[in-house]
Protein backbone atom coordinates (compact mmCIF):
# COMPACT_ATOMS: atom_id res chain seq x y z
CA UNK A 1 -70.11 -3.87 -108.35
CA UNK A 2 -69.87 -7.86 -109.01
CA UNK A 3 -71.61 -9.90 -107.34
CA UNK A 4 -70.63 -13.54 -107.62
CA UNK A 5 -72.71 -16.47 -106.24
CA UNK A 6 -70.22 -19.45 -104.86
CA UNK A 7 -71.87 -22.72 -103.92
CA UNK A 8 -69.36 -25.34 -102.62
CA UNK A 9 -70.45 -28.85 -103.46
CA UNK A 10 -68.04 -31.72 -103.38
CA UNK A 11 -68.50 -35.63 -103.85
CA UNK A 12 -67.80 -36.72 -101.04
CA UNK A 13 -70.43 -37.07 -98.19
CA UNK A 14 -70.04 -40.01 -95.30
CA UNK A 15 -73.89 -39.67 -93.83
CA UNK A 16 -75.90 -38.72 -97.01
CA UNK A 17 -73.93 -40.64 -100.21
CA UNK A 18 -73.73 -38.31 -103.22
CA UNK A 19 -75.99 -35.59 -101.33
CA UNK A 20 -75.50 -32.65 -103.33
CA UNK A 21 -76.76 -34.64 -106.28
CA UNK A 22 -79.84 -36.05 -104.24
CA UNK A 23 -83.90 -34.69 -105.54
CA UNK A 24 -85.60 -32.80 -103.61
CA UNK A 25 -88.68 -31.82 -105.67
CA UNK A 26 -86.83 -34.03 -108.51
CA UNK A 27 -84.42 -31.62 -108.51
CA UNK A 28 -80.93 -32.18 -107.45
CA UNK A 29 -79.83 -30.23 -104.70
CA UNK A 30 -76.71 -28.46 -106.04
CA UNK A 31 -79.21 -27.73 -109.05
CA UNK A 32 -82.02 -26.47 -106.57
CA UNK A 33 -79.04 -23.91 -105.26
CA UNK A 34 -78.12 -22.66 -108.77
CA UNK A 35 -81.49 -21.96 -109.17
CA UNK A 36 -81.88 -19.98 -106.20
CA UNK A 37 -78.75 -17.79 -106.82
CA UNK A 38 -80.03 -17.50 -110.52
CA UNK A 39 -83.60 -16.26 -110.04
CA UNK A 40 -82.12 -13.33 -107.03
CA UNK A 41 -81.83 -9.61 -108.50
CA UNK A 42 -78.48 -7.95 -107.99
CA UNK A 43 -76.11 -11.38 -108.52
CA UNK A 44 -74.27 -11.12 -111.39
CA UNK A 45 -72.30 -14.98 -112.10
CA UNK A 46 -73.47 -18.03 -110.05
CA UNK A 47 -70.23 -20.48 -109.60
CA UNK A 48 -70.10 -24.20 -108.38
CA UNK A 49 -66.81 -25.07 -106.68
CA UNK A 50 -66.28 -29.01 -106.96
CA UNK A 51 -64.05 -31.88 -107.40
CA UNK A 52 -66.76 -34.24 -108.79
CA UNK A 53 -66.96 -34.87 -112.69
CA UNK A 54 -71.01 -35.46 -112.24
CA UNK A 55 -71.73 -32.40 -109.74
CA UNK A 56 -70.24 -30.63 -112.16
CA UNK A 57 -72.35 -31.67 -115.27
CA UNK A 58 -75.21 -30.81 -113.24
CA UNK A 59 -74.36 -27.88 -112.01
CA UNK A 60 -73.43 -26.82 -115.61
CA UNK A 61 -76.91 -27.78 -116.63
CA UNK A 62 -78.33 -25.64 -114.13
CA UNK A 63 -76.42 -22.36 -115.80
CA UNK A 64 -73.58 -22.52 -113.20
CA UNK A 65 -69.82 -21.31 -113.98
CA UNK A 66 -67.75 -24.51 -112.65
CA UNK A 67 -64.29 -23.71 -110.72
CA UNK A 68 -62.47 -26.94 -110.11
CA UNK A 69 -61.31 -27.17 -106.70
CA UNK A 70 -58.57 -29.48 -105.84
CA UNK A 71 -58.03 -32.38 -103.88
CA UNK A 72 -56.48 -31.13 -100.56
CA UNK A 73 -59.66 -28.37 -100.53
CA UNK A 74 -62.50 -31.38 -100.88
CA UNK A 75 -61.83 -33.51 -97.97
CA UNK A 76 -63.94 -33.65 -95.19
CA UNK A 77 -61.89 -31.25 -93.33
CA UNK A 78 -61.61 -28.56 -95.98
CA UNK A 79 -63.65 -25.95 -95.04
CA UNK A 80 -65.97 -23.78 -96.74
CA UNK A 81 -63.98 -20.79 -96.30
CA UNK A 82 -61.26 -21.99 -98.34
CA UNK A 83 -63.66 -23.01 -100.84
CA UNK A 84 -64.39 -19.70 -101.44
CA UNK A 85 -60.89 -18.12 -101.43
CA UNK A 86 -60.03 -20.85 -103.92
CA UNK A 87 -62.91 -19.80 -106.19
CA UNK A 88 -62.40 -16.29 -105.63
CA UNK A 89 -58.86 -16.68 -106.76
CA UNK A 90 -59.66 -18.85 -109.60
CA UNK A 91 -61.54 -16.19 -111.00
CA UNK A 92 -59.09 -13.07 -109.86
CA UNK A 93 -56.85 -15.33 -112.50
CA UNK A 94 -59.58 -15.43 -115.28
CA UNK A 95 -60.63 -11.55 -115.02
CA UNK A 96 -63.56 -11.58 -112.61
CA UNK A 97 -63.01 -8.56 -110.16
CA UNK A 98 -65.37 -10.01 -107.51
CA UNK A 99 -66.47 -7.57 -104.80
CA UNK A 100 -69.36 -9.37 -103.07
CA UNK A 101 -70.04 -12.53 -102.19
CA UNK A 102 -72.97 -14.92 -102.00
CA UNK A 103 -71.96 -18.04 -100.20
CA UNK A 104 -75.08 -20.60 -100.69
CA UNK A 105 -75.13 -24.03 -99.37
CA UNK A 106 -76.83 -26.31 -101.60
CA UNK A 107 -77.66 -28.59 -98.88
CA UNK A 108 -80.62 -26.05 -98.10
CA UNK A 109 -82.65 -27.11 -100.48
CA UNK A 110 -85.42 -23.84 -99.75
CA UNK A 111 -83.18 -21.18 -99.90
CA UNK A 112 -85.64 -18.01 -100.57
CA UNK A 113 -84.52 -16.14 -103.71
CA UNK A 114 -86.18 -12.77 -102.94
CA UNK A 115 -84.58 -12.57 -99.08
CA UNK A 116 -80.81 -13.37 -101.08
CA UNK A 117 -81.56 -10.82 -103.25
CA UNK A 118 -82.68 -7.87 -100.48
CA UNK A 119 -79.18 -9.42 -98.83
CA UNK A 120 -76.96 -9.03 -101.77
CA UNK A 121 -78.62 -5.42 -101.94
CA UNK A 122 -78.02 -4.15 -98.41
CA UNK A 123 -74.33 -5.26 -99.17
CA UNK A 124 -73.89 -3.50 -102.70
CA UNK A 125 -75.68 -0.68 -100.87
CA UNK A 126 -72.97 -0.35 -98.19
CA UNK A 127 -75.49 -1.15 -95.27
CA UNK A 128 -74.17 -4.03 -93.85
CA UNK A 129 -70.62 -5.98 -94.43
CA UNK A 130 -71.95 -9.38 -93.77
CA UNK A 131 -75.74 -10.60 -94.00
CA UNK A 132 -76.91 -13.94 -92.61
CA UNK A 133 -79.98 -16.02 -93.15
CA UNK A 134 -81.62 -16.36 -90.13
CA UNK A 135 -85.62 -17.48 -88.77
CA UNK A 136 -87.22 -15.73 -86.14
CA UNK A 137 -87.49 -18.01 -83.14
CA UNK A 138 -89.28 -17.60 -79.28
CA UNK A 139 -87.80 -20.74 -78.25
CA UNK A 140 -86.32 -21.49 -74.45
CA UNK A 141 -82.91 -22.24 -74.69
CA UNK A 142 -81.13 -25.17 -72.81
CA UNK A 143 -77.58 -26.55 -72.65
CA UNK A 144 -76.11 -29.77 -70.75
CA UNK A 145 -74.05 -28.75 -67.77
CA UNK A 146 -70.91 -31.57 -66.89
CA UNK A 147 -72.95 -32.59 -64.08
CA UNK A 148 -75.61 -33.37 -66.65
CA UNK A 149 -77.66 -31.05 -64.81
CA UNK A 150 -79.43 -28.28 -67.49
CA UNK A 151 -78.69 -24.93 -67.45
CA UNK A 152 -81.01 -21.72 -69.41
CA UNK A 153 -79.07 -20.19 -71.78
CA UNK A 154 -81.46 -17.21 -72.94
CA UNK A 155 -84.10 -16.68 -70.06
CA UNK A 156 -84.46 -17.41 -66.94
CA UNK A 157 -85.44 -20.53 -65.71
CA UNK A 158 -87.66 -19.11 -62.86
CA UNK A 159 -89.18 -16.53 -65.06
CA UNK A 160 -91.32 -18.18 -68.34
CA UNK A 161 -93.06 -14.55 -70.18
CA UNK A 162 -95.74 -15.33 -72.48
CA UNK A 163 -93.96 -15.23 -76.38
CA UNK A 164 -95.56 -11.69 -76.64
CA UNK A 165 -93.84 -10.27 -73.91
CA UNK A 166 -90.32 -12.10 -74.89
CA UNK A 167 -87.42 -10.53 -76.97
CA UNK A 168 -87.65 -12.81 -80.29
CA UNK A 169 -83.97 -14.49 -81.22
CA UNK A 170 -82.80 -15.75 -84.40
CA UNK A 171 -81.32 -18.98 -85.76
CA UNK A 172 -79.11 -19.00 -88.22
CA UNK A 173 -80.49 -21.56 -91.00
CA UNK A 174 -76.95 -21.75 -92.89
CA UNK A 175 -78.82 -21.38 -96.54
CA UNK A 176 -76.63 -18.28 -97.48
CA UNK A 177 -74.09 -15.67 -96.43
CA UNK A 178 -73.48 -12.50 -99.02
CA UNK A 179 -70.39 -10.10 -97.55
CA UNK A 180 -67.91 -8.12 -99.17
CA UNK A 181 -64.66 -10.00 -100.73
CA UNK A 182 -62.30 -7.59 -99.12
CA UNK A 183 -63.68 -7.97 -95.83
CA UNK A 184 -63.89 -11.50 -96.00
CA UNK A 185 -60.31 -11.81 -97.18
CA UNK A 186 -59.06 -9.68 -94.20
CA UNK A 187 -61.01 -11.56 -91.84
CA UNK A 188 -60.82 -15.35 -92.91
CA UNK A 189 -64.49 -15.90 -92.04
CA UNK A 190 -68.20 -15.30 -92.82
CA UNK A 191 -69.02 -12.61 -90.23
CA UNK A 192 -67.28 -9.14 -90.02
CA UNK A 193 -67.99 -5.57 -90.06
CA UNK A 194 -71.48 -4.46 -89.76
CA UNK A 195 -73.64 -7.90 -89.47
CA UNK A 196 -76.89 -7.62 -90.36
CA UNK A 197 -79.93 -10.57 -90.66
CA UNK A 198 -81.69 -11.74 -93.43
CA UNK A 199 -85.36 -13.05 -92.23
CA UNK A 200 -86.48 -16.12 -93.60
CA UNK A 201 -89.39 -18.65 -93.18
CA UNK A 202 -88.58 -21.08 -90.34
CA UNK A 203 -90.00 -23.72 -92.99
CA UNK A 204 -87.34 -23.12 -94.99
CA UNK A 205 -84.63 -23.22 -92.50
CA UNK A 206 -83.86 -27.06 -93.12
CA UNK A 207 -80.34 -28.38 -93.74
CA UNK A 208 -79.75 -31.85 -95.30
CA UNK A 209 -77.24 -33.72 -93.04
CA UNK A 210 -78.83 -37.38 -93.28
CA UNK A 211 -81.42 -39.28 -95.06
CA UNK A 212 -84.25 -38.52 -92.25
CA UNK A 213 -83.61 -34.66 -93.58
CA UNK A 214 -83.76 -35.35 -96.86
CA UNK A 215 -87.44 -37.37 -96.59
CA UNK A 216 -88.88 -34.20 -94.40
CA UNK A 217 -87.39 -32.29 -97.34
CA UNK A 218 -89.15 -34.14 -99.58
CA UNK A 219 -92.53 -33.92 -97.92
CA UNK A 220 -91.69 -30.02 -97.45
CA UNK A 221 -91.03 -29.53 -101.38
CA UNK A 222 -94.08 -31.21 -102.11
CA UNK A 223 -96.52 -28.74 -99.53
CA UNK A 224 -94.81 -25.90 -100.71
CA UNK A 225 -93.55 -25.71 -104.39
CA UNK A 226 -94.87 -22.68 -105.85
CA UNK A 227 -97.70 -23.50 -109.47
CA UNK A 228 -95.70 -22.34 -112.34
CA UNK A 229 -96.13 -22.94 -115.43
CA UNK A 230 -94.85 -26.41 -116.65
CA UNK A 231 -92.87 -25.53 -120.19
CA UNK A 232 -93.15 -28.63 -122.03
CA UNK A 233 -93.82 -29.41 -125.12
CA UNK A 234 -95.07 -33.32 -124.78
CA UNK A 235 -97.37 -35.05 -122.62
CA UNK A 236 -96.76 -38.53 -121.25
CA UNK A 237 -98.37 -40.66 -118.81
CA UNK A 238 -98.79 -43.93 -116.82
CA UNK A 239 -102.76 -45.63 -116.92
CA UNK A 240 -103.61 -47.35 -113.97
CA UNK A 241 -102.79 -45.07 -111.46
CA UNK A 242 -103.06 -41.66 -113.90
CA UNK A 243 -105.73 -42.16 -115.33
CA UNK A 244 -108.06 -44.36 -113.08
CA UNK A 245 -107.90 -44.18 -109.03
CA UNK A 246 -105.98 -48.01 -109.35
CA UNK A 247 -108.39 -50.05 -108.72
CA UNK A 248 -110.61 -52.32 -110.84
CA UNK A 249 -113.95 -54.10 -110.73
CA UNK A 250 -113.81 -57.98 -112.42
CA UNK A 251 -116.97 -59.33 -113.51
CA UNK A 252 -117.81 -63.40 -113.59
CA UNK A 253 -115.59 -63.68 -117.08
CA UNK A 254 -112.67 -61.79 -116.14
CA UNK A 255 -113.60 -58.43 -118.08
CA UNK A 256 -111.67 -55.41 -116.42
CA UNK A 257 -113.53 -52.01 -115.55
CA UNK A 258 -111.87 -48.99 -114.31
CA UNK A 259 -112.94 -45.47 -113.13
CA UNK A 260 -112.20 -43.01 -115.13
CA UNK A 261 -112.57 -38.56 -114.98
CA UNK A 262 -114.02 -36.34 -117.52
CA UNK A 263 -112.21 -34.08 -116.42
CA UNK A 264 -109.26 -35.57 -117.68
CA UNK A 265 -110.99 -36.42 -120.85
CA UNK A 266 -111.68 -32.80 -121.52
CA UNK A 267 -107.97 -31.52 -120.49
CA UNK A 268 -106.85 -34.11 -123.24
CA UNK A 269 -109.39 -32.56 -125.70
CA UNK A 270 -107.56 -29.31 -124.77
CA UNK A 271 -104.16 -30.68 -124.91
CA UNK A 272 -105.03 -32.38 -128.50
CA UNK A 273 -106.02 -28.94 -129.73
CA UNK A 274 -103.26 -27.05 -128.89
CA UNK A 275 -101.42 -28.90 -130.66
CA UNK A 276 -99.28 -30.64 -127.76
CA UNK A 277 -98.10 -34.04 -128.50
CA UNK A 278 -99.35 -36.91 -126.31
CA UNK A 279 -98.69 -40.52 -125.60
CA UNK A 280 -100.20 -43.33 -122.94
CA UNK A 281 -97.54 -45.51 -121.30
CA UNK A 282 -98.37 -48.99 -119.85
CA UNK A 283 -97.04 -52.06 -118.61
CA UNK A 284 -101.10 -53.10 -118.82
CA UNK A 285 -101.94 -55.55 -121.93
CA UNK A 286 -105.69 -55.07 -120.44
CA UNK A 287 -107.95 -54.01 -123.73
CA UNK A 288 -109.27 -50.99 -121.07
CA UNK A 289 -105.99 -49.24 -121.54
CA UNK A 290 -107.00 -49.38 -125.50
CA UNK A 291 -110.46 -48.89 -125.38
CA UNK A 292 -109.92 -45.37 -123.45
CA UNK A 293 -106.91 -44.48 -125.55
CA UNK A 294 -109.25 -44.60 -128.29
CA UNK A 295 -112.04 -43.00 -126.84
CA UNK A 296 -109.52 -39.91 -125.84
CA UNK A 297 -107.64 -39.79 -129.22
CA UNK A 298 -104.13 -40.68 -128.21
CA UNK A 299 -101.60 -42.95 -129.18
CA UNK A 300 -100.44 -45.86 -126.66
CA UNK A 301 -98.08 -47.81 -125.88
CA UNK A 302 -99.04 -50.75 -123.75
CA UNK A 303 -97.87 -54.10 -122.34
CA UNK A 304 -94.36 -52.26 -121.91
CA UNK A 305 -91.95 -53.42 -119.45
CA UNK A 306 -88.84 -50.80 -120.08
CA UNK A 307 -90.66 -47.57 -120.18
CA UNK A 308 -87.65 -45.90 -120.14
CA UNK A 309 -86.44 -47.24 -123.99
CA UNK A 310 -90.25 -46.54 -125.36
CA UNK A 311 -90.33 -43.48 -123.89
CA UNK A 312 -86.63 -42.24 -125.59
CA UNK A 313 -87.81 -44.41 -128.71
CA UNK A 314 -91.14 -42.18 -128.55
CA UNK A 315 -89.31 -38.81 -128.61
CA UNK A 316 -86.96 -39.70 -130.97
CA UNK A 317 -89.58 -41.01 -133.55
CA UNK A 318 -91.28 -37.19 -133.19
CA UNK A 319 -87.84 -35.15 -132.78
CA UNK A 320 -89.24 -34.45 -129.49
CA UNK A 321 -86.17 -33.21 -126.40
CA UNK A 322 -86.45 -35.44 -123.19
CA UNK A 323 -85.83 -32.22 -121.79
CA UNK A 324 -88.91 -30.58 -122.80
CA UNK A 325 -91.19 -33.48 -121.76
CA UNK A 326 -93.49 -33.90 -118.92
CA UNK A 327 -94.39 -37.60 -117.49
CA UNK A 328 -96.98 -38.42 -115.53
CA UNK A 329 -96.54 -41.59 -113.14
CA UNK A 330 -97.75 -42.92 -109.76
CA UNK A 331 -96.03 -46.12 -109.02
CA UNK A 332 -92.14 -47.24 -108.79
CA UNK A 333 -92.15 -48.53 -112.66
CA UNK A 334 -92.73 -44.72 -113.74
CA UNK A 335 -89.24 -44.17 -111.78
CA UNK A 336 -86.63 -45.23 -114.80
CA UNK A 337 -88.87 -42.83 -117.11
CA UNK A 338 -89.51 -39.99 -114.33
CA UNK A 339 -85.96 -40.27 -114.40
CA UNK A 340 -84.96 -38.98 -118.05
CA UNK A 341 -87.37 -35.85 -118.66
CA UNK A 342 -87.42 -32.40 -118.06
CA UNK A 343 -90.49 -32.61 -116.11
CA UNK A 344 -90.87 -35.98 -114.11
CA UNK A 345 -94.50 -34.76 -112.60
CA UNK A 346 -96.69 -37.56 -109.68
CA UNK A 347 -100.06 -37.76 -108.47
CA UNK A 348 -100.94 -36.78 -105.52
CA UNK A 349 -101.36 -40.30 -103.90
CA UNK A 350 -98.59 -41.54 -105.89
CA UNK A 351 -96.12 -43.88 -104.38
CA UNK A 352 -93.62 -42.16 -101.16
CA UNK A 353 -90.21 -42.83 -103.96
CA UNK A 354 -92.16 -41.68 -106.86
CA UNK A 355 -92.82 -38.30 -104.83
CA UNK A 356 -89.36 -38.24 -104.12
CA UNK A 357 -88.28 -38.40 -107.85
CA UNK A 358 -91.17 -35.47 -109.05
CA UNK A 359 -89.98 -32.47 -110.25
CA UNK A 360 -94.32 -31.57 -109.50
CA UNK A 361 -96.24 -32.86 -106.80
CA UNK A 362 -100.11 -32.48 -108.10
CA UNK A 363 -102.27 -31.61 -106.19
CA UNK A 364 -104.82 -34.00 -107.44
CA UNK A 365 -105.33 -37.97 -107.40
CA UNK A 366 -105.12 -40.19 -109.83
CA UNK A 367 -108.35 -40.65 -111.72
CA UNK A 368 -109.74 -37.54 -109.86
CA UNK A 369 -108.57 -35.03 -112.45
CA UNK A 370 -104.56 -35.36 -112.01
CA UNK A 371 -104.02 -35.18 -115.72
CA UNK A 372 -106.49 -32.53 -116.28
CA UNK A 373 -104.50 -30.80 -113.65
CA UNK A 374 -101.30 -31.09 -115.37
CA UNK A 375 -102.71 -29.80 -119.02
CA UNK A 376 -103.46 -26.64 -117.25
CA UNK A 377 -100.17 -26.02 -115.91
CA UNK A 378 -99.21 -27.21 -119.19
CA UNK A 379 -101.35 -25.06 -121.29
CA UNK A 380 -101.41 -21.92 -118.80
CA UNK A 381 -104.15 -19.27 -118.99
């Protein structure tokens, strides 16, 4: 039984520019939905439908299958629905017999892998003919009447139960459908048959539909991205900031001292001795930033303004992939080089837009272990 994974994602977007190529946890959200579909058991071909040349790149990146959807399906008015019978006919005409389907949104940026997998199963399984996401929710109910008065819409307004003796409802989060093709071809829409819900964290019930969204996103990816391994194969990383906590104590002639961690000294040692590649980035000129490069072992690169061309000058020099590099920053001038690698990784106190660009939220400060931190998702075990 195939089971295809369609995630509409066009360009256009009038309250969040370009959102389905906006970070969340430095990764872009159409990305973040690949990723999903990819890592759930039972889905056979994850597909982006889009009309946008860049969307598509990225979505390509990801390990998506792009179908290009035309202009009179990627207005605002075009609806999902015939997003999906476009796809699904696009690949009727390339030899994909489809017979379920996953409809993700990629503008819920947590959409839980293992409850779209126990979805897709219920569906190959003949349980259930549509499945929804949905949270579990005690909440009391209210709607506006035309009198502006309010009105209860699931209790009773003169009868509050204590949430243990109330019937629990459920919200649907609109992170994924999965239903049969047939069905959904006979029906036009997402919900026929034998419905059935798929139970989800409330956490991750959050859509993107304008910027104050995506910043609670943001926060959200940071509390609650899971520690795997990071796979790279090169270390970079800011100083001030990184290394020290960012500040500094000036003596009577000027002379610069910083705070530094062992820690961090030691999780270089470890890094140096595996064999991983390292490098200290700086805009500093301070002879500090020397001095401890030194004293750790590592080359540097200081008094740099573009990080971005030393950085992709650095990598080329030792054959080295952007992809397959992890740097460290906690200010906005890490931002242009955050932006290139694999693995743009922040501090924990690290600055609310460098955050936002991370890939990895530490859970460390800087010059309280942070880079320590990172070898050991680095080196693993």
């Amino acid at each position: 039984m195939t089971t295809v994974a369609i995630i509409p994602a066009r360009g256009g977007s009038k309250q969040v520019p370009r959102k389905n190529l906006r970070r969340v946890g430095g990764v872009p959200l159409v990305a973040r939905a690949v990723q999903a579909a990819a890592a759930a058991g039972g889905i056979d071909l994850v597909v982006v439908s889009t009309d946008d040349d860049e969307i598509a790149e990225v979505a390509r990146a990801a390990g998506a299958t792009i179908v290009r959807r035309p202009a009179e399906l990627s207005g605002d008015t075009a609806s999902s629905e015939s997003a999906i019978l476009h796809a699904l006919d696009e690949l009727g005409r390339s030899g994909v017999d489809v017979e379920v389907v996953a409809f993700l949104q990629a503008t819920s940026p947590f959409i839980p892998s293992d409850a779209l997998a126990d979805a897709v199963a219920l569906v190959r399984a003949g349980a259930a003919d549509s499945v929804f996401s949905a949270h579990e929710t005690y909440g009391f109910l209210w709607r506006r009447a035309r009198d502006g008065q309010a009105a209860a819409i699931n209790h009773d307004a003169d009868h509050r139960p204590r949430r243990q003796d109330r019937e629990p409802h459920y919200l649907e989060t609109g992170a994924f459908y999965v239903f049969t093709a047939a069905g959904f071809r006979r029906s036009g829409h997402r919900f026929f048959g034998r419905v059935a819900i798929a139970e989800v964290p409330e956490w991750s019930a959050i859509e993107i539909d304008d910027e104050q969204q995506l910043a609670i996103a943001r926060a959200l990816a940071a509390l609650h991205q899971p520690r795997h391994p990071i796979p790279a194969r090169a270390v970079v990383t800011d100083f001030d900031g990184v290394h020290t906590d960012d500040t500094a104590l000036i003596d009577a002639d000027g002379r610069e001292r910083v705070r530094v961690s062992r820690e961090d000294g030691m999780g270089v040692s470890l890094l140096r001795r595996a064999g991983v590649p390292m490098l200290i980035l700086s805009t500093e000129v301070n002879p500090v930033v020397r001095a401890r490069a030194d004293k750790l072992r590592v080359p540097v690169l200081h008094g740099i303004e573009d990080k971005e061309q030393a950085l992709r000058g650095w990598a080329a020099e030792n054959g080295l992939d952007l992809a397959d590099i992890a740097y460290l920053g906690n200010d906005v001038n890490d931002l242009p080089a955050m932006r290139i690698v694999g693995w743009p990784v922040a501090v924990a106190d690290a600055h609310p837009r460098v955050i936002a660009a991370a890939r990895v939220v530490l859970t460390r400060s800087g010059g309280d272990g942070a880079v320590r931190e990172l070898v050991e998702r680095v080196l693993p075990g």
